[in-house]
C-alpha atoms as a PDB file:
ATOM      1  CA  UNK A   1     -27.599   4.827  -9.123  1.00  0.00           C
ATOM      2  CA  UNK A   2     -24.573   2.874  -9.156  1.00  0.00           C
ATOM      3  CA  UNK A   3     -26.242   0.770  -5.712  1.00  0.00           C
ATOM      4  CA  UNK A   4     -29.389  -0.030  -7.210  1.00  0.00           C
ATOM      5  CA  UNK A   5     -27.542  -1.338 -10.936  1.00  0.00           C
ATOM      6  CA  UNK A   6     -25.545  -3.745  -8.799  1.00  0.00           C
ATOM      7  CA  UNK A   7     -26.209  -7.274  -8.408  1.00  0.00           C
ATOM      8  CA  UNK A   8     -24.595  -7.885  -5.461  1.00  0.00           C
ATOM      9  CA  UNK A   9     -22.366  -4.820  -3.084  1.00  0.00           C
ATOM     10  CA  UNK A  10     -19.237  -5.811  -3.053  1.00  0.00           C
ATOM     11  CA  UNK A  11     -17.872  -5.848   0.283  1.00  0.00           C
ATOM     12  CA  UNK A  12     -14.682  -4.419   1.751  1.00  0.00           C
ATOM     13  CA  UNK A  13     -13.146  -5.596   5.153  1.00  0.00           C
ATOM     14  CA  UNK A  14     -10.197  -4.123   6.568  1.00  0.00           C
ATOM     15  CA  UNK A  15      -8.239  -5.951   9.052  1.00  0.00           C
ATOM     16  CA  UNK A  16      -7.852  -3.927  12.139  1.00  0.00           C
ATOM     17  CA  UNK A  17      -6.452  -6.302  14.588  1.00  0.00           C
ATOM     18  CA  UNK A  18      -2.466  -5.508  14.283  1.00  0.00           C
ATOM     19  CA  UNK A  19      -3.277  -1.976  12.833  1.00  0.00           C
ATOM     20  CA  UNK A  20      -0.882   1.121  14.018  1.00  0.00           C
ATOM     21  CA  UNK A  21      -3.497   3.683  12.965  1.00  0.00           C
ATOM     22  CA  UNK A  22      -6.705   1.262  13.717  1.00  0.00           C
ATOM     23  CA  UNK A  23      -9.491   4.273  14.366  1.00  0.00           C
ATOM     24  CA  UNK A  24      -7.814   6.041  11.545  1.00  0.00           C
ATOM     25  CA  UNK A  25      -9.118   5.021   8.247  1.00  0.00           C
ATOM     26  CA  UNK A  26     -12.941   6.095   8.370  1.00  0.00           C
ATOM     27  CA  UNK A  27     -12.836   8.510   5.935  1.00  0.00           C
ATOM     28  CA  UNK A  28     -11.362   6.306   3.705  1.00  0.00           C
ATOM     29  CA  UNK A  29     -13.545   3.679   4.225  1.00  0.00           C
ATOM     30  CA  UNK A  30     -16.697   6.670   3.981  1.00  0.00           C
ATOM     31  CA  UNK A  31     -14.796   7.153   0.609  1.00  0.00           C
ATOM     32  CA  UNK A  32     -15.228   3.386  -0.476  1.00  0.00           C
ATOM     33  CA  UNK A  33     -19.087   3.299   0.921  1.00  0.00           C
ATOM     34  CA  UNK A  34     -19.940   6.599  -1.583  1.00  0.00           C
ATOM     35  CA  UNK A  35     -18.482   4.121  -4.600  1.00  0.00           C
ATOM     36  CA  UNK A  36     -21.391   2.027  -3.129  1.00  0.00           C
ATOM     37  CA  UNK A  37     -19.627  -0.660  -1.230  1.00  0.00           C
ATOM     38  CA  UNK A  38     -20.122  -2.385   1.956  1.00  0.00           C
ATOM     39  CA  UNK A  39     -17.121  -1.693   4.403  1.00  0.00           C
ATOM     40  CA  UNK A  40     -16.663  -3.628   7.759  1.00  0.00           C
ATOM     41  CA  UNK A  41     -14.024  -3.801  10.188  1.00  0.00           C
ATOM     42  CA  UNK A  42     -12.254  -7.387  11.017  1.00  0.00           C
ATOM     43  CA  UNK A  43     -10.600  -9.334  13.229  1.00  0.00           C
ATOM     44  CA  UNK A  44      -9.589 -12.424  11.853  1.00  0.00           C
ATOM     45  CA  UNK A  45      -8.989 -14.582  15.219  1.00  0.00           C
ATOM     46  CA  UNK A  46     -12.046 -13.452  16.897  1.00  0.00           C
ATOM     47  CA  UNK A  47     -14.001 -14.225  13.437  1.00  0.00           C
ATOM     48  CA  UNK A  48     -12.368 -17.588  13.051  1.00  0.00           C
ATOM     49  CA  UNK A  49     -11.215 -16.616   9.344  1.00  0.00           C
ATOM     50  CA  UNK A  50     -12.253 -14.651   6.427  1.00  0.00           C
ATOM     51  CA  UNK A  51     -15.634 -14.244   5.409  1.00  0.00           C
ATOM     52  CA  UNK A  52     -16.874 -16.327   2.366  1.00  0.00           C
ATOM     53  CA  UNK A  53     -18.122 -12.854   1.733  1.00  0.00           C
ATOM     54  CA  UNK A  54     -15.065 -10.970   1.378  1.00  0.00           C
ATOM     55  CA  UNK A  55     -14.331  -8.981  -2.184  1.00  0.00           C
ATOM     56  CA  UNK A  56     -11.537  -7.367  -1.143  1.00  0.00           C
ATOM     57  CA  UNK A  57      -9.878  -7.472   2.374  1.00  0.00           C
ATOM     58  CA  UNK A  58      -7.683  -4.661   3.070  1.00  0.00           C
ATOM     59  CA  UNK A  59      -4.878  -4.388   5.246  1.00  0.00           C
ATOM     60  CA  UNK A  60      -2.510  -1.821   6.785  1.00  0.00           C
ATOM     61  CA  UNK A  61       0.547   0.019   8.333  1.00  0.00           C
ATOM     62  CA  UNK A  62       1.035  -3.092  11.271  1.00  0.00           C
ATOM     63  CA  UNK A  63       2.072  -2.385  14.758  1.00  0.00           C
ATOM     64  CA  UNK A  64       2.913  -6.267  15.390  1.00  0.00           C
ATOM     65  CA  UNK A  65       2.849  -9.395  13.286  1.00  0.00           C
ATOM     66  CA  UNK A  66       0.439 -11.614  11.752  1.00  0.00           C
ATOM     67  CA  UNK A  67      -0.304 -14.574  13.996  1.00  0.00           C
ATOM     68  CA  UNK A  68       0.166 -17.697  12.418  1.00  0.00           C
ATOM     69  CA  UNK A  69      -3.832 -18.512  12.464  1.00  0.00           C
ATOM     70  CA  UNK A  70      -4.306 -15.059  10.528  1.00  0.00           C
ATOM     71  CA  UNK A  71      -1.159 -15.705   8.103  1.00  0.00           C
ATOM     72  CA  UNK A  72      -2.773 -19.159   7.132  1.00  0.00           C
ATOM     73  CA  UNK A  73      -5.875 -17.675   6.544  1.00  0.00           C
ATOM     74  CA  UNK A  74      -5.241 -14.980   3.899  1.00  0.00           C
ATOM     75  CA  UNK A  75      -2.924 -17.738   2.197  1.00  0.00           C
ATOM     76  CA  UNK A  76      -5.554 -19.597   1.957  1.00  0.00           C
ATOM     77  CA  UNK A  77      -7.835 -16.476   0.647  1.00  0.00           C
ATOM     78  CA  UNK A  78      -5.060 -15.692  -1.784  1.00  0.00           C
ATOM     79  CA  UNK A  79      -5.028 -19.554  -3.114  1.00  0.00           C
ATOM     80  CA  UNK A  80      -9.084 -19.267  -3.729  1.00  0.00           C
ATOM     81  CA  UNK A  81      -8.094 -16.050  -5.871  1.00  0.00           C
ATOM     82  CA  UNK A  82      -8.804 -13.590  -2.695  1.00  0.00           C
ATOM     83  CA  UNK A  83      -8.178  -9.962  -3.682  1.00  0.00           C
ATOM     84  CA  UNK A  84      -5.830  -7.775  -1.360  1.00  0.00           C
ATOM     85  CA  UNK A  85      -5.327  -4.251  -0.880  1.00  0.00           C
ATOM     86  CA  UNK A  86      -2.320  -3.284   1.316  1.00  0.00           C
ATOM     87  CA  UNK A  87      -0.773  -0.024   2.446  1.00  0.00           C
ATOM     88  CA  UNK A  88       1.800   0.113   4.130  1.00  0.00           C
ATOM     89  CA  UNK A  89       4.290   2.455   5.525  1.00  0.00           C
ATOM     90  CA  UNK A  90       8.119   1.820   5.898  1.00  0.00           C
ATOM     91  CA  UNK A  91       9.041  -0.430   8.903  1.00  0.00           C
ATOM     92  CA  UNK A  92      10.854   2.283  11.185  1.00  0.00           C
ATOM     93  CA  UNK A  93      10.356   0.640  14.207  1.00  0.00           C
ATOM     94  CA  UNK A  94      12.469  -2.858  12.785  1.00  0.00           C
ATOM     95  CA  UNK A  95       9.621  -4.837  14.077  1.00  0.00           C
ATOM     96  CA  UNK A  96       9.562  -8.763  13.120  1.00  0.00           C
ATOM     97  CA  UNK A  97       7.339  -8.904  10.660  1.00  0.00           C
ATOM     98  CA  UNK A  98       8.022 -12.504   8.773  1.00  0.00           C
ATOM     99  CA  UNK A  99       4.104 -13.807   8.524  1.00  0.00           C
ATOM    100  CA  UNK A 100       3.142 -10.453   7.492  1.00  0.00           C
ATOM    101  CA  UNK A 101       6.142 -10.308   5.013  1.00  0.00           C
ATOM    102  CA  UNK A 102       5.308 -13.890   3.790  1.00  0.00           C
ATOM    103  CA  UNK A 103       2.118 -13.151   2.663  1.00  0.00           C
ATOM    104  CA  UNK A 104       3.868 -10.454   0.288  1.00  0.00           C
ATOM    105  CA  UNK A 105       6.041 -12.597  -0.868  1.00  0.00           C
ATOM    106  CA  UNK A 106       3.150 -14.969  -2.664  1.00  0.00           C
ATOM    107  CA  UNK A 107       3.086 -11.642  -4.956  1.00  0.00           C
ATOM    108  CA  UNK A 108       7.374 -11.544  -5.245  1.00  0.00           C
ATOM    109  CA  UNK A 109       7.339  -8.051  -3.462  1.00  0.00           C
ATOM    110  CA  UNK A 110       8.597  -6.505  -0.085  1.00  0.00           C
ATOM    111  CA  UNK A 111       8.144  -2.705   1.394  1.00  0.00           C
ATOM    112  CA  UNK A 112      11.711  -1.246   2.219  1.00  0.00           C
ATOM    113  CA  UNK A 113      12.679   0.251   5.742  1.00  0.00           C
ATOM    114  CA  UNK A 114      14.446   2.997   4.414  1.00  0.00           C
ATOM    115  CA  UNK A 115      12.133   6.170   3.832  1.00  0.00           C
ATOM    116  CA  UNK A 116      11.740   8.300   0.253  1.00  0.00           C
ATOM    117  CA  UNK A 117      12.743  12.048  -0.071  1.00  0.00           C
ATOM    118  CA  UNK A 118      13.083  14.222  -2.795  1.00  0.00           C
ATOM    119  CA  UNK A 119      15.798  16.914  -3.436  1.00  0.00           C
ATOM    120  CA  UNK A 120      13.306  18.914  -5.835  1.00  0.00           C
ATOM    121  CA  UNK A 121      11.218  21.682  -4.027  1.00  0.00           C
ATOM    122  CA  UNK A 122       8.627  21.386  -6.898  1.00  0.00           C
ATOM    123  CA  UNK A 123       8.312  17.639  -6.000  1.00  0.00           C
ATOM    124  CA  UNK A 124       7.510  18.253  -2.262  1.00  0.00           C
ATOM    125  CA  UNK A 125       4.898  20.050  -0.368  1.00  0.00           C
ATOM    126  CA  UNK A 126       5.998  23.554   1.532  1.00  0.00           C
ATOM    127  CA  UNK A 127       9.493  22.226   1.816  1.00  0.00           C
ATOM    128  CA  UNK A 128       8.990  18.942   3.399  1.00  0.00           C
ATOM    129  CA  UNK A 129      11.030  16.432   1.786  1.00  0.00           C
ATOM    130  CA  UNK A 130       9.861  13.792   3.038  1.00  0.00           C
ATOM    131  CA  UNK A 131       6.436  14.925   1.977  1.00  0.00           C
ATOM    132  CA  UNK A 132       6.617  14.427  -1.668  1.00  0.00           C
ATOM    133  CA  UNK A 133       4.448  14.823  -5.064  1.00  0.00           C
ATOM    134  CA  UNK A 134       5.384  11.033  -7.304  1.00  0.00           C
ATOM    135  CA  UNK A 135       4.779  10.476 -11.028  1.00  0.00           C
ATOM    136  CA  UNK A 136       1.149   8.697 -11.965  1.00  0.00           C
ATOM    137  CA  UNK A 137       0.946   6.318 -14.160  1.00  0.00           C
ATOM    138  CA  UNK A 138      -1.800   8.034 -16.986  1.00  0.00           C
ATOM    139  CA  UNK A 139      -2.882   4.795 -18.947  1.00  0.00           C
ATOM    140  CA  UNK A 140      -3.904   2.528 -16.109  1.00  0.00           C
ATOM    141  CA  UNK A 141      -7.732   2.321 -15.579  1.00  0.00           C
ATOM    142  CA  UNK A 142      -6.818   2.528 -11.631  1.00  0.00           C
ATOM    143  CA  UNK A 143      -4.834   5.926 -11.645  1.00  0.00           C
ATOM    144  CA  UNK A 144      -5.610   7.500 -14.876  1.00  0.00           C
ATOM    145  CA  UNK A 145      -8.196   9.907 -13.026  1.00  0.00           C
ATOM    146  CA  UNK A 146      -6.120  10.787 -10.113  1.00  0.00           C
ATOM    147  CA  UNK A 147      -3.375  11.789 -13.142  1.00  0.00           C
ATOM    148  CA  UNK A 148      -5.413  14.041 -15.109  1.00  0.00           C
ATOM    149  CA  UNK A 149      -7.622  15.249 -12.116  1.00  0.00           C
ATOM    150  CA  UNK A 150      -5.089  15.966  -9.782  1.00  0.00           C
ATOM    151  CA  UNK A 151      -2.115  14.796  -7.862  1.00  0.00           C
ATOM    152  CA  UNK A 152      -1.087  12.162  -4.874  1.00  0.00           C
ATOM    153  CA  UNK A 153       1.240  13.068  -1.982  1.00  0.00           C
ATOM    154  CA  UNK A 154       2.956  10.131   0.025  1.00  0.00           C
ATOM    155  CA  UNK A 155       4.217  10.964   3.569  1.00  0.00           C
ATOM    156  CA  UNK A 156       6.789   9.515   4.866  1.00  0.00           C
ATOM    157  CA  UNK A 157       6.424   6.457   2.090  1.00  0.00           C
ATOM    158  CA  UNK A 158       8.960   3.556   1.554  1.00  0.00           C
ATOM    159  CA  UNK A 159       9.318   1.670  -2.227  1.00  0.00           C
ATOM    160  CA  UNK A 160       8.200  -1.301  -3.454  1.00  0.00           C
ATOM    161  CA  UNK A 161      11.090  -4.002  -3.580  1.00  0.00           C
ATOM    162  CA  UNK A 162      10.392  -6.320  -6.700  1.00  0.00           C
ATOM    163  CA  UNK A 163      12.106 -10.084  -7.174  1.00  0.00           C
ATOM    164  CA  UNK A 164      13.293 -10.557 -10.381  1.00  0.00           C
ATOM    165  CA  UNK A 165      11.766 -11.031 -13.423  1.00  0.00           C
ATOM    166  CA  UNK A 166      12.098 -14.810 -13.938  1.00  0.00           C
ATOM    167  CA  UNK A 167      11.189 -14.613 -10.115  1.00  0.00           C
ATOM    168  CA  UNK A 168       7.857 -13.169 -10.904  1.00  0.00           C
ATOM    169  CA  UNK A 169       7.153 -15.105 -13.367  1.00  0.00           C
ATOM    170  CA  UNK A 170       8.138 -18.545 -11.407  1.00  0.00           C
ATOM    171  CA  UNK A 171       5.040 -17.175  -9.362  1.00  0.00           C
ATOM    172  CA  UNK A 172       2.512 -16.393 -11.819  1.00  0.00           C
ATOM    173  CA  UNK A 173       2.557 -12.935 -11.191  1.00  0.00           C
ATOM    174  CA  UNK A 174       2.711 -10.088 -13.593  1.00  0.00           C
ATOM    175  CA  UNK A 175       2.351  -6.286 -12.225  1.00  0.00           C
ATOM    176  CA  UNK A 176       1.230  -2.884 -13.409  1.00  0.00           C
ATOM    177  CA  UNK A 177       2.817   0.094 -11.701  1.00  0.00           C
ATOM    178  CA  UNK A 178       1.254   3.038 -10.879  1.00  0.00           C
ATOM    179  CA  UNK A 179       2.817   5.344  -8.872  1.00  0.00           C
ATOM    180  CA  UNK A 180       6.698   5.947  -9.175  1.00  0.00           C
ATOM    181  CA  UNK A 181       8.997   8.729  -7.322  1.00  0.00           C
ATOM    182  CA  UNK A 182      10.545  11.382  -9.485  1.00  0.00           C
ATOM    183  CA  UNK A 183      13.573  11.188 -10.954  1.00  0.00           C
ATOM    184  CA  UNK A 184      15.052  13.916  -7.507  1.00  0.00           C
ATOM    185  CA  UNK A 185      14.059  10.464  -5.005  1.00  0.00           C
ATOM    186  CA  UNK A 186      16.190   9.546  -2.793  1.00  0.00           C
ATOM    187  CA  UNK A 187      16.039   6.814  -0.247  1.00  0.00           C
ATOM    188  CA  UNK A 188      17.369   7.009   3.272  1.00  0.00           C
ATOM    189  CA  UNK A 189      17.947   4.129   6.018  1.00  0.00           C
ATOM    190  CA  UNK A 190      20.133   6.485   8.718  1.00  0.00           C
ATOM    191  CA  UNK A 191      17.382   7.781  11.122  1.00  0.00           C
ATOM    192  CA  UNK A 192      20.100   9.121  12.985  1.00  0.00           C
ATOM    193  CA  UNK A 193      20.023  12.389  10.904  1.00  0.00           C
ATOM    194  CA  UNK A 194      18.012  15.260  10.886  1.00  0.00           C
ATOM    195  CA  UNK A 195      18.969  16.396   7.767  1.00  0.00           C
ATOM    196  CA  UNK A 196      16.618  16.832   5.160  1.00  0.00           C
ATOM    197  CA  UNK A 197      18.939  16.980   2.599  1.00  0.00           C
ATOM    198  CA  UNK A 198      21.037  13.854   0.808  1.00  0.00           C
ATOM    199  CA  UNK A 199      23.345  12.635   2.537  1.00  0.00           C
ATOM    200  CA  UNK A 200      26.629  10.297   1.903  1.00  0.00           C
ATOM    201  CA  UNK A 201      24.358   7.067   2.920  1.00  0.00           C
ATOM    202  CA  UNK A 202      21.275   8.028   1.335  1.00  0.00           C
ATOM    203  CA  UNK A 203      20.733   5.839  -2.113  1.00  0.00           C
ATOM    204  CA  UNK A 204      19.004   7.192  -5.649  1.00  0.00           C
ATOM    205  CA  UNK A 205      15.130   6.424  -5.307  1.00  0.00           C
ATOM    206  CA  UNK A 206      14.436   7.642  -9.270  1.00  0.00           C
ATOM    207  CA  UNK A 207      12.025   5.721 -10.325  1.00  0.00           C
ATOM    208  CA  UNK A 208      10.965   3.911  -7.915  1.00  0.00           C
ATOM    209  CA  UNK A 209       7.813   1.891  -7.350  1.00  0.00           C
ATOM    210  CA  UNK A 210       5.412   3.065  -4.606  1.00  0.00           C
ATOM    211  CA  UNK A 211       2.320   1.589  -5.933  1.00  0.00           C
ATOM    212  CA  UNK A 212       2.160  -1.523  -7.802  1.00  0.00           C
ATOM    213  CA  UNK A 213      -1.227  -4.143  -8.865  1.00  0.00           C
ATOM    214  CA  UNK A 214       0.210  -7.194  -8.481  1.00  0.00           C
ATOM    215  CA  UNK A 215      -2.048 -10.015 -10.200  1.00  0.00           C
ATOM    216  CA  UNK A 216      -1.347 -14.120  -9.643  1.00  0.00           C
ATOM    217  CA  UNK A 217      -2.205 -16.771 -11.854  1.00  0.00           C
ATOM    218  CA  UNK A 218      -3.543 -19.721  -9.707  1.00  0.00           C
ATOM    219  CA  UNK A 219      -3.873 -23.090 -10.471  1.00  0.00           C
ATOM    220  CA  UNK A 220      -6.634 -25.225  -8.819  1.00  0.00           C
ATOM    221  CA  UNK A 221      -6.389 -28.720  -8.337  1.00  0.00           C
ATOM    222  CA  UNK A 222      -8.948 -29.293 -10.934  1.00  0.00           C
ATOM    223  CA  UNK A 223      -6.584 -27.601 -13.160  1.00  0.00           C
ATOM    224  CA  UNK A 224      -9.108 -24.620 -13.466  1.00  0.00           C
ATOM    225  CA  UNK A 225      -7.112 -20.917 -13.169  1.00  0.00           C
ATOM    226  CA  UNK A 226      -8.050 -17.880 -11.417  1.00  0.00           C
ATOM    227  CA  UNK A 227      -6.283 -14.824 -10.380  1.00  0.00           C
ATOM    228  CA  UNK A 228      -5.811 -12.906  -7.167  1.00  0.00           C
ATOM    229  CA  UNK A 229      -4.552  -9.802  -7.101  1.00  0.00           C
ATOM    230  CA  UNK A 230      -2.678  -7.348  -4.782  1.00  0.00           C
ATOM    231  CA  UNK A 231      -3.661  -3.870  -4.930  1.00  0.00           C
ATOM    232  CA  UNK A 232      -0.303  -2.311  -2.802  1.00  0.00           C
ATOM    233  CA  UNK A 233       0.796   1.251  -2.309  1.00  0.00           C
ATOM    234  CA  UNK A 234       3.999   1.472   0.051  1.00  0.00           C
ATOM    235  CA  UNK A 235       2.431   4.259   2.300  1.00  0.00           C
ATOM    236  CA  UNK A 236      -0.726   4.385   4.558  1.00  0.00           C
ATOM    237  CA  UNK A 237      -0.590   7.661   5.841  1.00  0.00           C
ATOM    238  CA  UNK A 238      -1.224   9.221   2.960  1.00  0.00           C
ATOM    239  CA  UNK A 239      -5.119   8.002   3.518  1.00  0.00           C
ATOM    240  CA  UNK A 240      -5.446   7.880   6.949  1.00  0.00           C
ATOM    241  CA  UNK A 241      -7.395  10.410   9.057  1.00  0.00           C
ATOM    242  CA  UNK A 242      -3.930  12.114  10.808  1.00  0.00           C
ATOM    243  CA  UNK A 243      -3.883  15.568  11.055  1.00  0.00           C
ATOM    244  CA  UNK A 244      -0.953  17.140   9.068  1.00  0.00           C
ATOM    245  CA  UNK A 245       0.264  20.199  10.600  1.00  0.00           C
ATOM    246  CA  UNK A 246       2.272  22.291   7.932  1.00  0.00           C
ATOM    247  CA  UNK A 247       4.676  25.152   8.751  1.00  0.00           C
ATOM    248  CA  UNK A 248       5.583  27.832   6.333  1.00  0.00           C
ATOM    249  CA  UNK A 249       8.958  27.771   4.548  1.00  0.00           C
ATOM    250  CA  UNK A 250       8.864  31.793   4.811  1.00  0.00           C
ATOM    251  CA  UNK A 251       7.285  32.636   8.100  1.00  0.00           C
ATOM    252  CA  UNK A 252       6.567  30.491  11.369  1.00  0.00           C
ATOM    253  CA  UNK A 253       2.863  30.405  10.453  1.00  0.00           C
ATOM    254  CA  UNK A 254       1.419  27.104   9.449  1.00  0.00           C
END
């Protein structure tokens, strides 16, 4: 019903180039097709830029930078009011990053390195702590479903970094979070532990930001506006198509 009422499909492409988990999104993407939209894998060099076509291009967890072809591209996408949706999991492996990173940085944002736990048992799933359950946001039309319907769990997720206010602002962009750790977050950078409990160098996370619509004011040369937004979560496991193997906190079974 919703396919036939449309005017046009909107169409999704998800850039799979530079992607850690490339083959691992089709049930997400399965997901978007039921909500009747047209989903299509990408590769930016070979296509020789983004489709004219493009509604939303999507973009994940990367296992290597951004060429600079690719980077120019989506800032020029963005500057025609492109729309973005990026997930994207903590940089663990400290790899160089800077196109990718300068494309967040149209929006005044940045994904930490260090990794979110929580403290609380109730705010984690069988014991993981690194697995954990994060505050919706109830009022936005984006999550307001997924907060009175049910619940999101972000695997080993990172935070949203934010510029400042006057920062933002300096860009055009305003934001709308949606998904925040629980006040119990905390944030680690030492990988060299395998606690699971806070430790000396681990920081308070309450509060903060793992998903965020970012939306930019542009200004054409015309002097027409438009906006492009920036749909980001800082995880991408959480909808990829990994298996999750959990053991029991009482018994070896899983």
């Amino acid at each position: 019903i919703i396919a036939v009422n449309l005017e046009k499909t909107p169409k999704i492409y998800f850039a799979t180039d530079h992607a850690y988990y490339k083959e691992e999104y089709t049930v997400a993407q399965e997901y978007l097709k039921n909500e009747a939209n047209d989903v299509e894998d990408i590769n930016i060099i070979v296509n020789g830029g983004i489709p004219e076509d493009c509604d939303v291009l999507v973009i994940t967890t990367l296992s290597e930078d951004f060429t600079e072809f690719e980077k120019n591209e989506i800032l020029a996408y963005i500057q025609k009011g492109g729309k973005l949706m990026v997930l994207a999991d903590p940089n663990f492996g400290l790899i160089e990053l800077p196109n990718f990173n300068s494309i967040l940085e149209q929006y005044g944002v940045s994904i930490s390195k260090g990794e979110i736990f929580e403290e609380d048992s109730a705010n984690m799933i069988n014991g993981y702590a690194d697995m954990i359950i994060p505050d919706i946001n109830s009022e936005s039309e984006i999550t307001r479903y997924i907060s009175t319907d049910g619940a999101l769990v972000f695997m080993g997720s990172g935070k949203i970094n934010f510029v400042s206010d006057d920062e933002l602002e300096n860009l055009g962009v305003t934001k709308e979070n949606l998904v925040y750790a629980k006040s119990s977050a905390f944030i680690r950078t030492d990988y060299n532990t395998s606690s699971t409990s806070r430790i000396d160098s681990d920081e308070d996370a309450s509060g903060a930001v793992l998903g965020s619509l970012l939306t930019k004011k542009i200004t054409n040369e015309d002097g027409t506006e438009t906006n492009s937004e920036l749909l980001l979560y800082s995880n991408s496991i959480m909808v990829s198509d990994l298996a999750v193997t959990l053991n029991g906190t009482t018994s070896n079974s899983s």
